[in-house]
PDB file of N, CA and C in Angstrom:
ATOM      1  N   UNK A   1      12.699   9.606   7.460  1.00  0.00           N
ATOM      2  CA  UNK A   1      13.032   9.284   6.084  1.00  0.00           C
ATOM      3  C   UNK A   1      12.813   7.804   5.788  1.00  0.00           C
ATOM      4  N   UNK A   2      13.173   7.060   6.229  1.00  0.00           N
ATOM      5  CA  UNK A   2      12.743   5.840   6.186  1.00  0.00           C
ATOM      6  C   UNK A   2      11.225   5.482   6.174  1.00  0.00           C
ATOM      7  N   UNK A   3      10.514   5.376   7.001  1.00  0.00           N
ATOM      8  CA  UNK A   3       8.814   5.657   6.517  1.00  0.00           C
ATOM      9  C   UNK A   3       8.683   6.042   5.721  1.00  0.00           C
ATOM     10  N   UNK A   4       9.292   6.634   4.565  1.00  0.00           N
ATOM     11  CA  UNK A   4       8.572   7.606   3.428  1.00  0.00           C
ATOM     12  C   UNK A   4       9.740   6.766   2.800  1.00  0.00           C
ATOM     13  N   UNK A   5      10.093   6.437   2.717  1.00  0.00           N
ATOM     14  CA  UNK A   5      11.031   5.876   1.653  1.00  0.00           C
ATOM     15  C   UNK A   5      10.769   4.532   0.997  1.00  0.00           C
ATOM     16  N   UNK A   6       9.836   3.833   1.375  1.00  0.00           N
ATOM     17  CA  UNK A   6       9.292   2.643   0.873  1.00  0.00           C
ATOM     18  C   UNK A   6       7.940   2.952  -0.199  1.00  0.00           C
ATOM     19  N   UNK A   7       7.122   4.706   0.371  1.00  0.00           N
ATOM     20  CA  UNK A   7       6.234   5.088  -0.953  1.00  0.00           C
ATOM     21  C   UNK A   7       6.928   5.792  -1.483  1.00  0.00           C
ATOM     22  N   UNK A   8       8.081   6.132  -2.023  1.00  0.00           N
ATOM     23  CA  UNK A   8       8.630   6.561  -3.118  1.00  0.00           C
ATOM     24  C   UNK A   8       8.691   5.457  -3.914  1.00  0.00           C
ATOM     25  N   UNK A   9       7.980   6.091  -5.195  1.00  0.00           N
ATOM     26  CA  UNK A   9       7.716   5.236  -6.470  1.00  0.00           C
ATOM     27  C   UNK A   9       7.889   6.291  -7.747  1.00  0.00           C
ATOM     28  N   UNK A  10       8.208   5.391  -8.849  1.00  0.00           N
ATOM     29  CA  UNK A  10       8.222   6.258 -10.206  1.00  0.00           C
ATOM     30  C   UNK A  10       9.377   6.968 -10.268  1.00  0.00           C
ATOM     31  N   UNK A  11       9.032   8.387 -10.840  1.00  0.00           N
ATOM     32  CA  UNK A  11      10.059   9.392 -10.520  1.00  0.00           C
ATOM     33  C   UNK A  11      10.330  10.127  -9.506  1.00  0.00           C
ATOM     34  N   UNK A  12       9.544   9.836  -8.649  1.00  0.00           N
ATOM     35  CA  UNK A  12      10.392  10.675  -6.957  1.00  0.00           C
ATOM     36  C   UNK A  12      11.166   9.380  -6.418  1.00  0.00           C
ATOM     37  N   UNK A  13      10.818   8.395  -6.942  1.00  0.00           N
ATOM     38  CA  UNK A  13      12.489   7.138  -6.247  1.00  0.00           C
ATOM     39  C   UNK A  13      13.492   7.975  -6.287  1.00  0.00           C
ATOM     40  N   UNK A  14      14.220   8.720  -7.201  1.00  0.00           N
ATOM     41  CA  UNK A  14      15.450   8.934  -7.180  1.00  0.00           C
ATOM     42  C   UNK A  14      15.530   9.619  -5.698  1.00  0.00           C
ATOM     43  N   UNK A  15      14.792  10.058  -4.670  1.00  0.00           N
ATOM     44  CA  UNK A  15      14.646  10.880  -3.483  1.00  0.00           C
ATOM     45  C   UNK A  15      14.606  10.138  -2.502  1.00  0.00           C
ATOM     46  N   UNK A  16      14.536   9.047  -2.227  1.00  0.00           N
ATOM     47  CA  UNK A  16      14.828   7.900  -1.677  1.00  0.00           C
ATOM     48  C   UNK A  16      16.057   7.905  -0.987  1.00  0.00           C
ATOM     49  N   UNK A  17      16.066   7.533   0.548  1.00  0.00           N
ATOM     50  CA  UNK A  17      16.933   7.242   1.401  1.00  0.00           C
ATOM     51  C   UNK A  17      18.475   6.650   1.000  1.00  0.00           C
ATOM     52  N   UNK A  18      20.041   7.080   0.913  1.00  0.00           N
ATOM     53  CA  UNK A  18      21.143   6.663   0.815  1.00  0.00           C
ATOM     54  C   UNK A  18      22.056   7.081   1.893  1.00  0.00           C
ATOM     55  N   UNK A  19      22.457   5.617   2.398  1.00  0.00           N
ATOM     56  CA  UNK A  19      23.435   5.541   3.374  1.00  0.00           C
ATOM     57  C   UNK A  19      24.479   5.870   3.189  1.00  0.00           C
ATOM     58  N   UNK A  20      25.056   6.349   4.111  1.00  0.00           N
ATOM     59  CA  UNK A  20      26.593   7.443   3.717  1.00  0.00           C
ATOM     60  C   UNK A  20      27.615   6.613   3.562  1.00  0.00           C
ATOM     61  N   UNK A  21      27.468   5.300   4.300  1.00  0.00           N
ATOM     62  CA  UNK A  21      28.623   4.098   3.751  1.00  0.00           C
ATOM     63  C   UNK A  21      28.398   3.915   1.889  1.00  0.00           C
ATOM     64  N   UNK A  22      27.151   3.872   1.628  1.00  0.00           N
ATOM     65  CA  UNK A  22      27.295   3.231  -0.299  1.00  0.00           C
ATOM     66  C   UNK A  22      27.437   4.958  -0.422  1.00  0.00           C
ATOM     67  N   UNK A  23      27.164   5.815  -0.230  1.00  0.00           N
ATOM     68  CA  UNK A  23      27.761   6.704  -0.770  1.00  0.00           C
ATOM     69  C   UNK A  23      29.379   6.968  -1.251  1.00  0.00           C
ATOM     70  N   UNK A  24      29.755   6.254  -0.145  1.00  0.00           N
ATOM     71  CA  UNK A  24      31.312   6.562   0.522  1.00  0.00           C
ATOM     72  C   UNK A  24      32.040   5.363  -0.955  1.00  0.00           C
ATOM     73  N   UNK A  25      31.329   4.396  -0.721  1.00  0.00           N
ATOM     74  CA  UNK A  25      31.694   3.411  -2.162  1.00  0.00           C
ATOM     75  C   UNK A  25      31.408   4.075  -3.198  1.00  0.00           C
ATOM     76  N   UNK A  26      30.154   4.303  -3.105  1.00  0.00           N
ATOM     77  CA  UNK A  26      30.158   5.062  -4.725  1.00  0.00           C
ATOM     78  C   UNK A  26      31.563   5.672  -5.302  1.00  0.00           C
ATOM     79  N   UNK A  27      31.408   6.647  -4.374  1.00  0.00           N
ATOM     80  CA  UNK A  27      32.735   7.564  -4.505  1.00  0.00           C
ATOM     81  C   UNK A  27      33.794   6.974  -4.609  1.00  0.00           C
ATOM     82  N   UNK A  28      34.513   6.057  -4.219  1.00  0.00           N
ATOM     83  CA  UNK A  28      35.866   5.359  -4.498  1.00  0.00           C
ATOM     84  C   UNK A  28      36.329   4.575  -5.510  1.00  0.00           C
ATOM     85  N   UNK A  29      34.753   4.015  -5.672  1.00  0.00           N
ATOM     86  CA  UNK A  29      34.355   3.065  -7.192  1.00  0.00           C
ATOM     87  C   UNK A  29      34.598   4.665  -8.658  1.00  0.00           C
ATOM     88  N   UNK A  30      34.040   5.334  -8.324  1.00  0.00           N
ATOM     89  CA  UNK A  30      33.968   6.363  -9.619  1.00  0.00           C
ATOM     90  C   UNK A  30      35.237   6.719  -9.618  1.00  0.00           C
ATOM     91  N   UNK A  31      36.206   7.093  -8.076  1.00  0.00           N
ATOM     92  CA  UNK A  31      37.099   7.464  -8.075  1.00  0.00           C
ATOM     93  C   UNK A  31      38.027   6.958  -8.982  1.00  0.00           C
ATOM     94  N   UNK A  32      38.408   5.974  -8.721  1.00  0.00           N
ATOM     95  CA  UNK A  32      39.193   4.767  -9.232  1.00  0.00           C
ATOM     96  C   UNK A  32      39.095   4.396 -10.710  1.00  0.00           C
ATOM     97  N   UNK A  33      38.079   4.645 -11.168  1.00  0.00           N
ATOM     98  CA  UNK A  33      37.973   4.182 -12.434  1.00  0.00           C
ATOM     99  C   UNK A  33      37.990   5.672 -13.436  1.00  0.00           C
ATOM    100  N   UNK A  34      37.392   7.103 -12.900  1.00  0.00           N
ATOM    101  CA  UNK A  34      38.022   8.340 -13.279  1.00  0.00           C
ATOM    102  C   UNK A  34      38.707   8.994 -12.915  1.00  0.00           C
ATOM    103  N   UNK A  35      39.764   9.116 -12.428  1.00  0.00           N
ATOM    104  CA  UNK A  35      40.501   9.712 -11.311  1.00  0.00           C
ATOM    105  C   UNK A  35      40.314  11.417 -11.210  1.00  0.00           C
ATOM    106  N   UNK A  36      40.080  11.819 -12.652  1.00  0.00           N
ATOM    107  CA  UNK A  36      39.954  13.063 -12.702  1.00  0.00           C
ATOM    108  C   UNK A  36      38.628  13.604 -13.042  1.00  0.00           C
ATOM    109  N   UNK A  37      38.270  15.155 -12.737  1.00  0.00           N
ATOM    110  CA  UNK A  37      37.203  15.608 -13.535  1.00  0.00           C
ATOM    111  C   UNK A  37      35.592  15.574 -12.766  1.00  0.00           C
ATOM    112  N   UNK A  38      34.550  16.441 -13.065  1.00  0.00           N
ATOM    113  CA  UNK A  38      33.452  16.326 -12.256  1.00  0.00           C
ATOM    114  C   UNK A  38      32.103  15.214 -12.507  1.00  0.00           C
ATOM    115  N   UNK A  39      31.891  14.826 -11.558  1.00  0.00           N
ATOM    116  CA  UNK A  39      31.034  13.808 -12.109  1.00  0.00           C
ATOM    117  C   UNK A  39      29.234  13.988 -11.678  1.00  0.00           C
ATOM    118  N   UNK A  40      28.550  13.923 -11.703  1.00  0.00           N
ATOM    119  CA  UNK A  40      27.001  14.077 -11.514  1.00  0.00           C
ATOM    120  C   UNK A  40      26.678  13.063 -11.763  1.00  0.00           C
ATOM    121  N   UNK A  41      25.986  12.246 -10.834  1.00  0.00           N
ATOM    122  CA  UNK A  41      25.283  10.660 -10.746  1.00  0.00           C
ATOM    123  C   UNK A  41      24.106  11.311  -9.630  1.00  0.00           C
ATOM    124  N   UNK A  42      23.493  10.424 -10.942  1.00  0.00           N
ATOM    125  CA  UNK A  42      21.718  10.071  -9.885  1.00  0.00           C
ATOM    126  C   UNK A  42      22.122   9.232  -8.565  1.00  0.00           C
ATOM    127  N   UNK A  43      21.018   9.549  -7.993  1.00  0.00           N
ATOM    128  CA  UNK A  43      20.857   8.705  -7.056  1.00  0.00           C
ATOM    129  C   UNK A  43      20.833   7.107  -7.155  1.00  0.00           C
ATOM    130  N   UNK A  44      20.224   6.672  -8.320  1.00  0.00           N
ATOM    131  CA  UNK A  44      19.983   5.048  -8.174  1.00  0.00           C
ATOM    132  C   UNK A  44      21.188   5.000  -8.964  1.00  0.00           C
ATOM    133  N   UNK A  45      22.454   5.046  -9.648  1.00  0.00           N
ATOM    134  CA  UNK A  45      23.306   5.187  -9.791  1.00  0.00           C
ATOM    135  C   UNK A  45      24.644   5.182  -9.018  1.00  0.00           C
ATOM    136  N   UNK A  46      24.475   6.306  -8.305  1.00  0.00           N
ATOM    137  CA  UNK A  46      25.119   6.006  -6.610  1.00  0.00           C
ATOM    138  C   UNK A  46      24.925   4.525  -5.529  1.00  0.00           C
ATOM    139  N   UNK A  47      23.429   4.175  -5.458  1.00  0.00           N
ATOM    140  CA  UNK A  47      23.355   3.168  -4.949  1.00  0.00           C
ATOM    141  C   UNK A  47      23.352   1.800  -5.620  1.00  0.00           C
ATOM    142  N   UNK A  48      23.638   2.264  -6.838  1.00  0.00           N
ATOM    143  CA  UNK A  48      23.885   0.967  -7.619  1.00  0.00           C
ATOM    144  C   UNK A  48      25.620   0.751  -7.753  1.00  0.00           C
ATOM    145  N   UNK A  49      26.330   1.491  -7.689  1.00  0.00           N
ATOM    146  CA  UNK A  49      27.836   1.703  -7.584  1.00  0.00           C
ATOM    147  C   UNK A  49      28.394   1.335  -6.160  1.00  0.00           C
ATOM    148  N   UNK A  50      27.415   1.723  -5.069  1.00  0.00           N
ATOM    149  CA  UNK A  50      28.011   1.522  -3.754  1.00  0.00           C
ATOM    150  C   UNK A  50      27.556  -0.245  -3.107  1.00  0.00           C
ATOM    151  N   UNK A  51      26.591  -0.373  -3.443  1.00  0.00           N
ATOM    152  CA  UNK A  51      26.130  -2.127  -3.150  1.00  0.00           C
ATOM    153  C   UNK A  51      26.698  -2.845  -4.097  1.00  0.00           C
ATOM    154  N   UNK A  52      26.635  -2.715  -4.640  1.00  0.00           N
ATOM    155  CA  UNK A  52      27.824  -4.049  -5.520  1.00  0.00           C
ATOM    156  C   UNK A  52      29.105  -4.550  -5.190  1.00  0.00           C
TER     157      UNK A  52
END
């Protein structure tokens, strides 16, 4: 996954490699700020929530 994850471009980026640690942020960050209810986030979304 990594080899292939640097030619993801355009619209297959969102398919692009995410580490289960910014995942794990993502999730605590959304948590926290919705506590309730279902949520659906893209991928660059997720990794934009978990690196920050």
């Amino acid at each position: 996954a990594k080899i292939v994850s640097p030619f993801l471009l355009g619209g297959i980026r969102k398919y692009r490699l995410i580490h289960g640690r910014t995942v794990a942020k993502a999730m605590i960050r959304i948590a926290e700020k919705e506590p309730t209810g279902v949520r659906i986030l893209e991928s660059d979304r997720i990794a934009a929530l978990g690196e920050n």
